[in-house]
C-alpha atoms as a PDB file:
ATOM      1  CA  UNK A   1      15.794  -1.414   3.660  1.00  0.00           C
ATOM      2  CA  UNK A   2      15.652  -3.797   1.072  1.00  0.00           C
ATOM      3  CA  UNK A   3      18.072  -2.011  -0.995  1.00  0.00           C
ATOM      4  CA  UNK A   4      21.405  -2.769   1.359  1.00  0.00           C
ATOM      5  CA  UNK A   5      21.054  -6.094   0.175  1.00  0.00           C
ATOM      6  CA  UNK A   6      20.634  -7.555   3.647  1.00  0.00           C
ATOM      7  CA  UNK A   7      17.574  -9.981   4.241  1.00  0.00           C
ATOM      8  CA  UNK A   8      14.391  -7.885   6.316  1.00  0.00           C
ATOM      9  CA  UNK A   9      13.543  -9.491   9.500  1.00  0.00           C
ATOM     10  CA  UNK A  10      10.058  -9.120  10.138  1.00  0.00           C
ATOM     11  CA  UNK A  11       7.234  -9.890  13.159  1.00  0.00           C
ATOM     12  CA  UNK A  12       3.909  -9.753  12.768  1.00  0.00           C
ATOM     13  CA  UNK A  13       2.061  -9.283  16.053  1.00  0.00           C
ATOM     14  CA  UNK A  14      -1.949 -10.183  15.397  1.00  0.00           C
ATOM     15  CA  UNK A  15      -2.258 -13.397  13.081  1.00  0.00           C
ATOM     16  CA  UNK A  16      -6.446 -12.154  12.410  1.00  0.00           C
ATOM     17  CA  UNK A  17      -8.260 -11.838   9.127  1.00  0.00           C
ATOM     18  CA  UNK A  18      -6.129  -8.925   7.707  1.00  0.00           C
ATOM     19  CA  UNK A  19      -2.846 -10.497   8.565  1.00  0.00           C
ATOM     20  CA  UNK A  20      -3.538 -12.909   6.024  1.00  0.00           C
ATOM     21  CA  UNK A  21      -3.120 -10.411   3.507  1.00  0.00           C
ATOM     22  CA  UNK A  22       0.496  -9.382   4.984  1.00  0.00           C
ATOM     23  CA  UNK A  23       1.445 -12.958   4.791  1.00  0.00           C
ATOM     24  CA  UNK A  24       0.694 -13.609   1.538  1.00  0.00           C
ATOM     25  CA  UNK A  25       2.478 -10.061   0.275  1.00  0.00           C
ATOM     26  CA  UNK A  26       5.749 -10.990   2.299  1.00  0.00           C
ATOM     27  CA  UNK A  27       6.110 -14.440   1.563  1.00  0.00           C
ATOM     28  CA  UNK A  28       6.123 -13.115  -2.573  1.00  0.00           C
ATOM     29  CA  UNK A  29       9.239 -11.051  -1.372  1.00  0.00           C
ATOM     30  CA  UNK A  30      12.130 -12.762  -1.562  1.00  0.00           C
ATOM     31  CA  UNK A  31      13.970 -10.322   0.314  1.00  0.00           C
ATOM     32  CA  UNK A  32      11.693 -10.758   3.432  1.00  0.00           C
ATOM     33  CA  UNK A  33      12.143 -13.402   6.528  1.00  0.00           C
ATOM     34  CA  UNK A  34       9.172 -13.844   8.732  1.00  0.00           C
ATOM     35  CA  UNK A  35      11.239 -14.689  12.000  1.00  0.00           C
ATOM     36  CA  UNK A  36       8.406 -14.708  14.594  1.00  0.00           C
ATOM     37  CA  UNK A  37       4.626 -13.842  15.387  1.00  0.00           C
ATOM     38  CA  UNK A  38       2.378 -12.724  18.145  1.00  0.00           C
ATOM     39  CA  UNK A  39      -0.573 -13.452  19.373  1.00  0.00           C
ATOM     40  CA  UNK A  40      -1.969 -15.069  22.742  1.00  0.00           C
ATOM     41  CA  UNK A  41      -4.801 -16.551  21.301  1.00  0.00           C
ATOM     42  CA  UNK A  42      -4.349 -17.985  17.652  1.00  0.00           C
ATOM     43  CA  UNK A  43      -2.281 -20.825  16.342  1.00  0.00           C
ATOM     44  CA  UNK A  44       0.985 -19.591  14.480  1.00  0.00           C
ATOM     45  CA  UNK A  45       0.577 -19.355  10.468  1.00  0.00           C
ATOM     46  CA  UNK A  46       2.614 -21.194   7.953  1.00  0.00           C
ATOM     47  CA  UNK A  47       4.855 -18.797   5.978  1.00  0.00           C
ATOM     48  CA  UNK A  48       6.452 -20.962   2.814  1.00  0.00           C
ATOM     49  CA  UNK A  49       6.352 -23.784   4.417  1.00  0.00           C
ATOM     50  CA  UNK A  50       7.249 -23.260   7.910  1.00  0.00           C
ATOM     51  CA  UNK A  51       5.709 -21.977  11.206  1.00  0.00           C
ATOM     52  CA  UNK A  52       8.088 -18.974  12.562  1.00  0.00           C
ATOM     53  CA  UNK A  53       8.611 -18.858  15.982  1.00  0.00           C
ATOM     54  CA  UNK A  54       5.476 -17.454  18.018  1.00  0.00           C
ATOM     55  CA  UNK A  55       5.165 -15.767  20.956  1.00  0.00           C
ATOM     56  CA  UNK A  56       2.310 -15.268  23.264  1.00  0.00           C
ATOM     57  CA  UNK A  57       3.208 -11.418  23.647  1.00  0.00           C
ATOM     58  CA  UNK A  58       5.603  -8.745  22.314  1.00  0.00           C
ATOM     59  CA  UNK A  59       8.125  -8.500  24.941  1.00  0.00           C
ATOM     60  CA  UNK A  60       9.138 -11.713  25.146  1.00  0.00           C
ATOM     61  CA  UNK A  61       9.212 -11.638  21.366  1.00  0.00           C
ATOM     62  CA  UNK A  62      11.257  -8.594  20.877  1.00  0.00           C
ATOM     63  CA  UNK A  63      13.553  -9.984  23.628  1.00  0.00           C
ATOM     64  CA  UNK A  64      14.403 -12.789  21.378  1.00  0.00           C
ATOM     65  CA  UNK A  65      14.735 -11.290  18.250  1.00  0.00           C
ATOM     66  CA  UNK A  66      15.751  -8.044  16.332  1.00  0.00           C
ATOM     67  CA  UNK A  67      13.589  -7.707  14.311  1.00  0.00           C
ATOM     68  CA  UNK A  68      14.061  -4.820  11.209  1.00  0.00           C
ATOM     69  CA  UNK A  69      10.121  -3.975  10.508  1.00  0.00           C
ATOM     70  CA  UNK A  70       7.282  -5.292  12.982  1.00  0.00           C
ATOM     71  CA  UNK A  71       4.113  -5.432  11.504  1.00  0.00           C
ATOM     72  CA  UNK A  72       0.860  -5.005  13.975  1.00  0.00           C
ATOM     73  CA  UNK A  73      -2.289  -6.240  12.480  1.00  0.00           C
ATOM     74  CA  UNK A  74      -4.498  -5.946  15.780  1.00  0.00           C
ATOM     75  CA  UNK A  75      -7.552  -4.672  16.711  1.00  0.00           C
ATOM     76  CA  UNK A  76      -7.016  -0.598  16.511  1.00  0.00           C
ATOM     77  CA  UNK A  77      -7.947   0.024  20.448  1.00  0.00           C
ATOM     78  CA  UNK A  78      -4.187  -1.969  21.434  1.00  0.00           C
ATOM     79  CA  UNK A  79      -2.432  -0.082  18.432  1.00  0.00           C
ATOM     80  CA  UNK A  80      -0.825   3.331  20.213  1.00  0.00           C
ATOM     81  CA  UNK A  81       0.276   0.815  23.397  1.00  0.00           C
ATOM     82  CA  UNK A  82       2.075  -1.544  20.861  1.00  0.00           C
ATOM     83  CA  UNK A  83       3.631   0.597  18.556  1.00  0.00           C
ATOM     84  CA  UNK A  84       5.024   2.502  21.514  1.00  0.00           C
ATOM     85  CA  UNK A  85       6.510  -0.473  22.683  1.00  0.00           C
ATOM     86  CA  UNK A  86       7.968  -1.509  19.828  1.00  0.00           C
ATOM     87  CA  UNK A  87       9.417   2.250  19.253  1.00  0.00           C
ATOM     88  CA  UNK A  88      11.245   2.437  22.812  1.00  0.00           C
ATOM     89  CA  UNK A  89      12.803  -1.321  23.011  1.00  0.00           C
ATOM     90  CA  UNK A  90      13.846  -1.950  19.499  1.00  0.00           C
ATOM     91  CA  UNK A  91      15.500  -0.656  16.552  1.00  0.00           C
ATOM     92  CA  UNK A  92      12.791  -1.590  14.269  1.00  0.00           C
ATOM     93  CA  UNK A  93      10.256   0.559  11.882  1.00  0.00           C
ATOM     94  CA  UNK A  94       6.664  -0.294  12.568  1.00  0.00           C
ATOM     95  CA  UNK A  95       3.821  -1.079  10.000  1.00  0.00           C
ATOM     96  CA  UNK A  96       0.399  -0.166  12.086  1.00  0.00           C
ATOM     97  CA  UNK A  97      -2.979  -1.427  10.205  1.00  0.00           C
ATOM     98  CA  UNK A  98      -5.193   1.688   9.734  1.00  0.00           C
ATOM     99  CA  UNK A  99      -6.526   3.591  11.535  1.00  0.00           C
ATOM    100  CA  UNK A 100      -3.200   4.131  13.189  1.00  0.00           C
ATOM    101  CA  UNK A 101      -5.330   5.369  17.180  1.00  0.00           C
ATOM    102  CA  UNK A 102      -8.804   5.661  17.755  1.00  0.00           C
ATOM    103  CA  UNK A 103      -8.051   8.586  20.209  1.00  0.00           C
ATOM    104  CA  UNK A 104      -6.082  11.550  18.923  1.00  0.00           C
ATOM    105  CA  UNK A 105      -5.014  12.046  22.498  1.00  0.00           C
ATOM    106  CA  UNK A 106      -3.034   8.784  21.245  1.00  0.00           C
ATOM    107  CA  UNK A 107      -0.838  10.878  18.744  1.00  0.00           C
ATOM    108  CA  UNK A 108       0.435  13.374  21.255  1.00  0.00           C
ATOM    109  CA  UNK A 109       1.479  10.277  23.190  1.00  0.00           C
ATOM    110  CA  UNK A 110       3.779   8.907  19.854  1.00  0.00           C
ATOM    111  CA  UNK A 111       4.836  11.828  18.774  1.00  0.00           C
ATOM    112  CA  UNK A 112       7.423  12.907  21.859  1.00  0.00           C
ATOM    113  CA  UNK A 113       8.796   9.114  21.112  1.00  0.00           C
ATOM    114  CA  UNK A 114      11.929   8.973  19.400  1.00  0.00           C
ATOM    115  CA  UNK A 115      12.394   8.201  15.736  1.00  0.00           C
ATOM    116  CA  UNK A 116       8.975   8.183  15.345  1.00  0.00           C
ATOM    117  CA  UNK A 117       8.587   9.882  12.349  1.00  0.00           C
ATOM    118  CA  UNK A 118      11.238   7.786  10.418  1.00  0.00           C
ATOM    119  CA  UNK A 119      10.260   4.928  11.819  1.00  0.00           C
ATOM    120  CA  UNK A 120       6.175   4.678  12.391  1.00  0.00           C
ATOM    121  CA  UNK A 121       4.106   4.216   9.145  1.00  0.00           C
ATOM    122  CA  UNK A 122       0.226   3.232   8.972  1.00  0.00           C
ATOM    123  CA  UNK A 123      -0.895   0.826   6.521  1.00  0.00           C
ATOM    124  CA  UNK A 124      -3.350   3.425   4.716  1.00  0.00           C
ATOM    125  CA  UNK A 125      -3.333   0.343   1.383  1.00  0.00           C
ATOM    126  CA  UNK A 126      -6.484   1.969  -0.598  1.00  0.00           C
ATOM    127  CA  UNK A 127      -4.185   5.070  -1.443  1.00  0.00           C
ATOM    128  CA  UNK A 128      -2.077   2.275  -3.024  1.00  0.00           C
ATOM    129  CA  UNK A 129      -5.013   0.759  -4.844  1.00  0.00           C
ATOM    130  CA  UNK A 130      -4.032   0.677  -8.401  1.00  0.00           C
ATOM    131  CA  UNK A 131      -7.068   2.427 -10.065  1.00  0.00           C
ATOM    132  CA  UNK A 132      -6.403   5.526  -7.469  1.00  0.00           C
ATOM    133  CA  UNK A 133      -2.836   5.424  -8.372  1.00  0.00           C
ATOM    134  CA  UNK A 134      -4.263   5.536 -11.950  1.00  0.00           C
ATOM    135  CA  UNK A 135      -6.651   8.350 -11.138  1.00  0.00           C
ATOM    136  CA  UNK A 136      -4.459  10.517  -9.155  1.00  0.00           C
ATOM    137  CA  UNK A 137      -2.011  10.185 -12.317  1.00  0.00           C
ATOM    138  CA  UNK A 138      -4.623  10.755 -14.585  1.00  0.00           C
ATOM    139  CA  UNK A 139      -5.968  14.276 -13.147  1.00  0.00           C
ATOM    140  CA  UNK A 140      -2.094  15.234 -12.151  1.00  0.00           C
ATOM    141  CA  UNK A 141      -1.531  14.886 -16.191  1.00  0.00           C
ATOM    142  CA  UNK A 142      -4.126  16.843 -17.094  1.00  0.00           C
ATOM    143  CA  UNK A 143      -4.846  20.267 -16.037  1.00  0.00           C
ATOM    144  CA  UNK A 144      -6.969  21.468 -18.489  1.00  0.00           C
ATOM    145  CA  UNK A 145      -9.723  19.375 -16.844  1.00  0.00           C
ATOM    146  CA  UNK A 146      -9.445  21.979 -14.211  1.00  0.00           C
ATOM    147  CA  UNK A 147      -9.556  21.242  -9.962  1.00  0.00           C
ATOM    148  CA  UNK A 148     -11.187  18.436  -8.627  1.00  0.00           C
ATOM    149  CA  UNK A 149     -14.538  20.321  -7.266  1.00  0.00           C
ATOM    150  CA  UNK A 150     -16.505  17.159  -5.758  1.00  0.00           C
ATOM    151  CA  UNK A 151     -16.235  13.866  -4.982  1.00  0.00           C
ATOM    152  CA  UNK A 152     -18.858  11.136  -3.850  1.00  0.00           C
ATOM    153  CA  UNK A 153     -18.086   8.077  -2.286  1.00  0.00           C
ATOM    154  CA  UNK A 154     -19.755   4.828  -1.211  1.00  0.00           C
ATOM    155  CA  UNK A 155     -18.035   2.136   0.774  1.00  0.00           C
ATOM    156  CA  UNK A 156     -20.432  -0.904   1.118  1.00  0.00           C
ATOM    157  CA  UNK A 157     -19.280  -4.405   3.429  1.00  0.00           C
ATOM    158  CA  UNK A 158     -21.786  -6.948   4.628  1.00  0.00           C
ATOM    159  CA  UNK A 159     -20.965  -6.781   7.995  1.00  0.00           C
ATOM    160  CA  UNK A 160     -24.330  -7.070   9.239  1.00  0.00           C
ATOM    161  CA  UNK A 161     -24.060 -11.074   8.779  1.00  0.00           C
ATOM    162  CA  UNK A 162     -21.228 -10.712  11.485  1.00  0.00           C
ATOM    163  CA  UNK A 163     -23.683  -9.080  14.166  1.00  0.00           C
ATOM    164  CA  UNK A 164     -22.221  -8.025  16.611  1.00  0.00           C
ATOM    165  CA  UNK A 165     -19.155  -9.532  15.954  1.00  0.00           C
ATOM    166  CA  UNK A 166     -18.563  -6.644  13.367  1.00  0.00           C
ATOM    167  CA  UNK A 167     -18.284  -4.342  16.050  1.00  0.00           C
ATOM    168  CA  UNK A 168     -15.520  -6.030  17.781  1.00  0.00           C
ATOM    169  CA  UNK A 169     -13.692  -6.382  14.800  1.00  0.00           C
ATOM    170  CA  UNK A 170     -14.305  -3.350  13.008  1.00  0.00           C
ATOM    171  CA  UNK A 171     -15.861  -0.790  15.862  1.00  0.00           C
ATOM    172  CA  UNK A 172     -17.994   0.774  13.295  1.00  0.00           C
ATOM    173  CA  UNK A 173     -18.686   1.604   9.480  1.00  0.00           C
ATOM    174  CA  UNK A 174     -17.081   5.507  10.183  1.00  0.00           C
ATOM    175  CA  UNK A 175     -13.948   3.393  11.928  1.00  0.00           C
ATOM    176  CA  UNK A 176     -13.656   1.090   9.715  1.00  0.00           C
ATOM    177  CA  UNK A 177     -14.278   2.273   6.385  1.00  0.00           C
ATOM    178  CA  UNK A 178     -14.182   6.558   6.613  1.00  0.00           C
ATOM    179  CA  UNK A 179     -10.392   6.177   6.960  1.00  0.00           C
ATOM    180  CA  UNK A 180      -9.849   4.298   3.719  1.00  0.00           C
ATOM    181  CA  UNK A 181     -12.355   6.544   2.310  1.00  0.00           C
ATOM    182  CA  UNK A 182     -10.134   9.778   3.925  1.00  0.00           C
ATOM    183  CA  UNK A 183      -7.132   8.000   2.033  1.00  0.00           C
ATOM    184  CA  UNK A 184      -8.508   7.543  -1.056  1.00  0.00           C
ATOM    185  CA  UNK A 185      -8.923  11.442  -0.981  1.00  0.00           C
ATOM    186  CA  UNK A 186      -5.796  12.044   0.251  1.00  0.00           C
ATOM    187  CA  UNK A 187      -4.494  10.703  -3.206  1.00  0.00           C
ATOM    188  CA  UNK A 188      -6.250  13.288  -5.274  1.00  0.00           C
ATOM    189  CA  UNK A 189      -7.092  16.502  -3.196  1.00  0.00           C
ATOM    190  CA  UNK A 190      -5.505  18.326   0.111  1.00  0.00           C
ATOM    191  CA  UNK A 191      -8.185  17.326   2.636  1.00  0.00           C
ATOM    192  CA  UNK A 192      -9.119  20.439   4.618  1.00  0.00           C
ATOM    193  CA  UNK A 193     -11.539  19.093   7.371  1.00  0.00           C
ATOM    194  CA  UNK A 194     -14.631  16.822   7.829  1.00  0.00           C
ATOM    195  CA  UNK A 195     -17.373  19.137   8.320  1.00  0.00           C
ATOM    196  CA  UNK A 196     -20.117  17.201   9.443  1.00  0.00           C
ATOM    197  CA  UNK A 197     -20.591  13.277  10.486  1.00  0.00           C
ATOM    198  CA  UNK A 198     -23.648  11.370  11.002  1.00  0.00           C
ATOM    199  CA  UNK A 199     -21.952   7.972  12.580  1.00  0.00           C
ATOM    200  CA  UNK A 200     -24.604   5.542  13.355  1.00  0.00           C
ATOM    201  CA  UNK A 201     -22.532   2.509  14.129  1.00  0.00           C
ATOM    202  CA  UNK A 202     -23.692   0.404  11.303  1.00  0.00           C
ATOM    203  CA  UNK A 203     -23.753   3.180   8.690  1.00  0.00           C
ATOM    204  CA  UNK A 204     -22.438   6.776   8.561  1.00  0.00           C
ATOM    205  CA  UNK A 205     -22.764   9.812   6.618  1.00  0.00           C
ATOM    206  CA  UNK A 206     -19.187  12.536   6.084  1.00  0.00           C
ATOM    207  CA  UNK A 207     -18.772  15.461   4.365  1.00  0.00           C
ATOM    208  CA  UNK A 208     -15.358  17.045   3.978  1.00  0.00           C
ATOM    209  CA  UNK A 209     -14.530  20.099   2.538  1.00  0.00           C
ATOM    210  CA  UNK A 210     -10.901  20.185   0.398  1.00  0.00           C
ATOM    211  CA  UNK A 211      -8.757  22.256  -1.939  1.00  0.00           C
ATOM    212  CA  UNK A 212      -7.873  21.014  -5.584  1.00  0.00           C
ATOM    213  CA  UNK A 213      -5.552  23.821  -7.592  1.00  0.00           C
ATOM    214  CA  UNK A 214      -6.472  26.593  -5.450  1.00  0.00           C
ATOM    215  CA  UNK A 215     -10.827  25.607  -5.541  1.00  0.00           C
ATOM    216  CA  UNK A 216     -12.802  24.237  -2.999  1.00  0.00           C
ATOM    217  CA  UNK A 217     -14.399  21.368  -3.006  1.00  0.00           C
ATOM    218  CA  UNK A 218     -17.218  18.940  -1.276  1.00  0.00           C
ATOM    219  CA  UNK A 219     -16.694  15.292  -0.841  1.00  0.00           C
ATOM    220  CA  UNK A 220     -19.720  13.208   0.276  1.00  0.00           C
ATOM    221  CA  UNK A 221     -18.557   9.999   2.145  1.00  0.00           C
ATOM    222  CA  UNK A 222     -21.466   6.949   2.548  1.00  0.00           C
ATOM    223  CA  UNK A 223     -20.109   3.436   4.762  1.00  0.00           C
ATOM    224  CA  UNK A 224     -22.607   1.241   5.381  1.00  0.00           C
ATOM    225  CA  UNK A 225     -22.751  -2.361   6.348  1.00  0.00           C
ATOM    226  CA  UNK A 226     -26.787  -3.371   5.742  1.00  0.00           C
ATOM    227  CA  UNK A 227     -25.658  -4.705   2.415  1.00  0.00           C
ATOM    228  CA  UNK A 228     -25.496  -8.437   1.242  1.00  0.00           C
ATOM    229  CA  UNK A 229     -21.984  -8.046  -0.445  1.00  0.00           C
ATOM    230  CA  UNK A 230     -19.011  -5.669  -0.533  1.00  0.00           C
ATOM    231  CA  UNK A 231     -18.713  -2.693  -3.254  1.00  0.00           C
ATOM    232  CA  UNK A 232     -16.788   0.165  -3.086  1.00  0.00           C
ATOM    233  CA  UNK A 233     -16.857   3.127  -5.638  1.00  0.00           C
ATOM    234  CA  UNK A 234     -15.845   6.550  -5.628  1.00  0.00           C
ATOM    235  CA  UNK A 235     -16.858   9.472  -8.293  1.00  0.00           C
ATOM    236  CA  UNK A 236     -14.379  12.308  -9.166  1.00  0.00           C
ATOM    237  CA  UNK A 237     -15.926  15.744 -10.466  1.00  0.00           C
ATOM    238  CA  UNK A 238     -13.263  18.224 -12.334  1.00  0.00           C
ATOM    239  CA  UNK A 239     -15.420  20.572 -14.378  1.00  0.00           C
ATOM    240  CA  UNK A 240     -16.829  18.667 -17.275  1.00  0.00           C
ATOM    241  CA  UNK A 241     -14.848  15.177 -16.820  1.00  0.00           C
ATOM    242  CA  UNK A 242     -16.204  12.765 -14.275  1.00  0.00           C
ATOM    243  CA  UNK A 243     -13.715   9.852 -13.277  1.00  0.00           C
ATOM    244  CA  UNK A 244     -15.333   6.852 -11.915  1.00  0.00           C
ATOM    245  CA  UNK A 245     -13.237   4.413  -9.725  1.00  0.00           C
ATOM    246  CA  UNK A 246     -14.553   0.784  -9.046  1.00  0.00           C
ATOM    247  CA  UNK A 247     -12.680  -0.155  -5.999  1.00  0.00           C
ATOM    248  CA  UNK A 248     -13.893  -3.438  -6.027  1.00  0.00           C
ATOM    249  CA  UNK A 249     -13.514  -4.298  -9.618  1.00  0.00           C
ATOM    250  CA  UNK A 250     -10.329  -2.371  -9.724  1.00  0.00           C
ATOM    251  CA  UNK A 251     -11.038  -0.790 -12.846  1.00  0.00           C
ATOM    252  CA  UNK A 252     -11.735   3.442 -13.466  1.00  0.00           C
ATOM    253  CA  UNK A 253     -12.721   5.401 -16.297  1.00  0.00           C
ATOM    254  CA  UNK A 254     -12.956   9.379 -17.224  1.00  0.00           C
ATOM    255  CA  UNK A 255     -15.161  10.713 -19.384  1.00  0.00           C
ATOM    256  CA  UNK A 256     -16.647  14.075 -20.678  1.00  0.00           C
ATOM    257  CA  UNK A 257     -20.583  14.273 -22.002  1.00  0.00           C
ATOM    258  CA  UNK A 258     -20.495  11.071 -24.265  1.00  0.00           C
ATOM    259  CA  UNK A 259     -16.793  11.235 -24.880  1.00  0.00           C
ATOM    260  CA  UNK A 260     -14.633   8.762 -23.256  1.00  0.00           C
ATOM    261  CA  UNK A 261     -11.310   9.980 -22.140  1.00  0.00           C
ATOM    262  CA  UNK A 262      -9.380   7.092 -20.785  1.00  0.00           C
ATOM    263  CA  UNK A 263      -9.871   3.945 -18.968  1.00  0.00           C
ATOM    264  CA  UNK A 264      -8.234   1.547 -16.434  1.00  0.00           C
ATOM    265  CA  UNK A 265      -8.559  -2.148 -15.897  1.00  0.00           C
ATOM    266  CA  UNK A 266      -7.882  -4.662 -13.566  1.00  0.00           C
ATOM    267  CA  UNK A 267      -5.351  -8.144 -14.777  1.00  0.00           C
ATOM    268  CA  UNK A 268      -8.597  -9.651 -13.344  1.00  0.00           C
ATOM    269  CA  UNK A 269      -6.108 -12.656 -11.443  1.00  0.00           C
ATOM    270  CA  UNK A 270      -4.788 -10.256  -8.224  1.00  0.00           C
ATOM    271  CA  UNK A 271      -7.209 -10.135  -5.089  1.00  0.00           C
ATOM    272  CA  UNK A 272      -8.010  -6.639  -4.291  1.00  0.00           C
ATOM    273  CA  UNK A 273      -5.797  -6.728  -0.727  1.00  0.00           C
ATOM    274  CA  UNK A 274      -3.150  -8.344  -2.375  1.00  0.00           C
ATOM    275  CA  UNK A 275      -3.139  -5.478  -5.122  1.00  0.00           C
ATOM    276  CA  UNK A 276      -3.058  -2.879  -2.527  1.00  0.00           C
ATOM    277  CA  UNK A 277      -0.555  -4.031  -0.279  1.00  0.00           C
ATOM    278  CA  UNK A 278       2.146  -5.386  -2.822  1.00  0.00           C
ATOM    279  CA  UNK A 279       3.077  -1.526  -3.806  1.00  0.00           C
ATOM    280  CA  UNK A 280       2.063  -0.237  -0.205  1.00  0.00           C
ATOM    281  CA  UNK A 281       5.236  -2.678   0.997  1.00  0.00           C
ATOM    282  CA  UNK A 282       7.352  -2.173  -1.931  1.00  0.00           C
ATOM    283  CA  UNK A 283       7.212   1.305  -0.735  1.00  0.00           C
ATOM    284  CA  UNK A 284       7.766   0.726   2.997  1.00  0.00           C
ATOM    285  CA  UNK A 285      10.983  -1.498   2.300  1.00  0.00           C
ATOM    286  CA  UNK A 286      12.451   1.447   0.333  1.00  0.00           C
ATOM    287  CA  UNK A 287      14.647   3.935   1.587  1.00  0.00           C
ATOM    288  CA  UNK A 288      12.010   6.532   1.407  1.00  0.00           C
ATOM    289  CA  UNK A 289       8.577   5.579   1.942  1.00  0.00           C
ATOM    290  CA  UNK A 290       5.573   7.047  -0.027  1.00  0.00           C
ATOM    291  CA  UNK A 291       4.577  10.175   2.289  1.00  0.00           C
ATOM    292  CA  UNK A 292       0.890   8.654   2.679  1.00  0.00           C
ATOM    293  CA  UNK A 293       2.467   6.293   5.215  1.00  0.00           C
ATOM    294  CA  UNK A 294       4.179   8.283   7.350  1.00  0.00           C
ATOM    295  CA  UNK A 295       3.169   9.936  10.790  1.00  0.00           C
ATOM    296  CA  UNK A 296       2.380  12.873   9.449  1.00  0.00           C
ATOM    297  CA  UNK A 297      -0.128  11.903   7.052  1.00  0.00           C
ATOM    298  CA  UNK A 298      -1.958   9.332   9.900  1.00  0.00           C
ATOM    299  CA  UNK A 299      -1.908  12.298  12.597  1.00  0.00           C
ATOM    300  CA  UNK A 300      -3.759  14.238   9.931  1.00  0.00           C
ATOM    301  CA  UNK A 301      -5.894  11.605   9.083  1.00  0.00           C
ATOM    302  CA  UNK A 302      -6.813  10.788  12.461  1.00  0.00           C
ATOM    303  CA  UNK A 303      -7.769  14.181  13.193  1.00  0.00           C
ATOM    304  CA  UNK A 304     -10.007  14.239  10.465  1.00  0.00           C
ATOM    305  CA  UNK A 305     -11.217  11.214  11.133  1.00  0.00           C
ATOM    306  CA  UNK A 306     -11.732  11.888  14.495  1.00  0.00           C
ATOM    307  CA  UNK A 307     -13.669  15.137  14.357  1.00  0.00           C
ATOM    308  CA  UNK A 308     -17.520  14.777  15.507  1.00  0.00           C
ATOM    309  CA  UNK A 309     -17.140  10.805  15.683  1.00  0.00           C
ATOM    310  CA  UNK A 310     -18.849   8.549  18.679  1.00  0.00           C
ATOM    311  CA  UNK A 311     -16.722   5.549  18.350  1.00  0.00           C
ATOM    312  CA  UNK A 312     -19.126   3.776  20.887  1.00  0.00           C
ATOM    313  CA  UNK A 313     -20.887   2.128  18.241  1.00  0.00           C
ATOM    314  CA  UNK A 314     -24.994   1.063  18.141  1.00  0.00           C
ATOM    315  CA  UNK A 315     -26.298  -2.202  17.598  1.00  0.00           C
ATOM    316  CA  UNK A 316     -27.191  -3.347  14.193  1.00  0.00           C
ATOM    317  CA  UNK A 317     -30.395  -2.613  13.094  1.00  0.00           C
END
């Protein structure tokens, strides 16, 4: 897109928490024009300067504008009804926040829609996260550490302060943070299925079984939001190297018995978001996106993700 040399039009329907993120990303590309917004609740953001135009709902905002990319950054129940809209009365490619549908009933729904495969991506930004991109490279380059045969990871947010405001926002620790965790794996191994979830609401417990160089492996996934602050980690088993990822601090390492192998570090000045979606949209505005965002990946994705989970989430407790 960006590489015709013509500006990218671009509406962002949902102007919540995340889209935040998006704004500051796009505003850094000079390429980019925010022409209008949507949501019927909020105020319309400043983008460089100005307020774009903002509309209390999508069709009157696609009627006014053609947009080239619409961004939806609402909650994940309304995302199969909008990006179908946007599909069948524009022209434009859509950018849907992860998880891409809740339902996978949802997917059969989007897939019979036109152009959907060229032109529906879901923002899946920790596969973008530059010390996965660093491990993913790392393991690819070396083959003599042999197939990945487990991985463990812990996702940790303190949504318990937001009681039951987390489930609203977030519909539960397996929503919310299993597909970022389903990503992340995504990056290194081909994901075979989950086989087993324990989803609790506030918490939840995954396994998945996967293939790395013709082995089989066992990831352990742990989300849980009775925490007082936010850390996210991931450990990477290939025969005798371990490779560590801090998610938070950005930063990895590998390492075999007392031998360090190679390491990874953060510029220490770039937000986490901001360091995942910076190459996630340099990617989308290309003329070929990374696979990871395309509708192929989410529908897998979402079937994994979907596979044993009660999305009707418990209290906190």
């Amino acid at each position: 897109m960006e590489s015709t040399g013509e500006r990218v039009r671009v509406g962002l329907v949902g102007v919540g928490t995340i889209a935040r993120t998006h704004l500051e990303v796009l505003a850094d590309r000079p390429g980019v024009d925010l022409v209008f917004t949507v949501d019927p609740r909020a105020e319309p953001p400043v983008f460089r300067g100005d307020v774009p135009a903002h509309h209390r709902d999508v069709t009157s905002a696609l009627a006014a504008h053609r947009p080239d990319l619409v961004v939806i950054a609402t909650p994940a129940d309304s995302h199969a009804d909008l990006a179908a809209q946007v599909l069948t009365t524009s022209d434009a490619r859509v950018l849907v926040e992860k998880p891409l549908v809740l339902d996978p009933a949802d997917l059969d729904r989007l897939s019979g829609l036109d152009g959907v495969r060229d032109r529906l991506f879901t923002a899946h930004h920790f596969a973008f996260s530059p010390e996965v991109e660093w491990a993913a490279a790392r393991i690819a380059a070396h083959p003599e550490w042999g197939p990945v045969t487990g991985v463990t990871s812990a996702f940790y947010d303190p949504y318990v302060l937001k009681g039951e405001r987390a489930f609203t926002s977030y519909i539960s620790a397996w929503a919310d943070s299993g597909i970022n965790q389903l990503s992340v794996l995504s990056r290194l191994v081909d994901v075979v299925d989950v086989t087993s979830l324990r989803d609790e609401g506030a918490s939840c417990w995954a396994v998945a079984s996967f293939r790395s160089r013709g082995a089989v492996g066992t990831a352990r996934l742990r989300a849980d939001w009775m925490t007082g602050a936010s850390s996210k980690s991931t450990v990477v088993t290939c025969g005798e190297v371990e490779v560590w990822l801090d998610h938070t601090a950005m930063t990895a390492f590998a390492f075999r018995g007392g031998e360090l192998l190679d390491a990874h570090g953060s510029d220490g000045r770039t937000p986490r978001k901001v360091a995942h979606y910076r190459p996630l949209y340099a990617s989308l505005l290309s003329d070929r996106p990374d696979p990871v965002l395309g509708f192929a990946t989410a529908s897998a994705l979402t079937a994994l993700h979907a596979q044993h989970a009660r999305h009707a989430a418990k209290a906190v407790r």
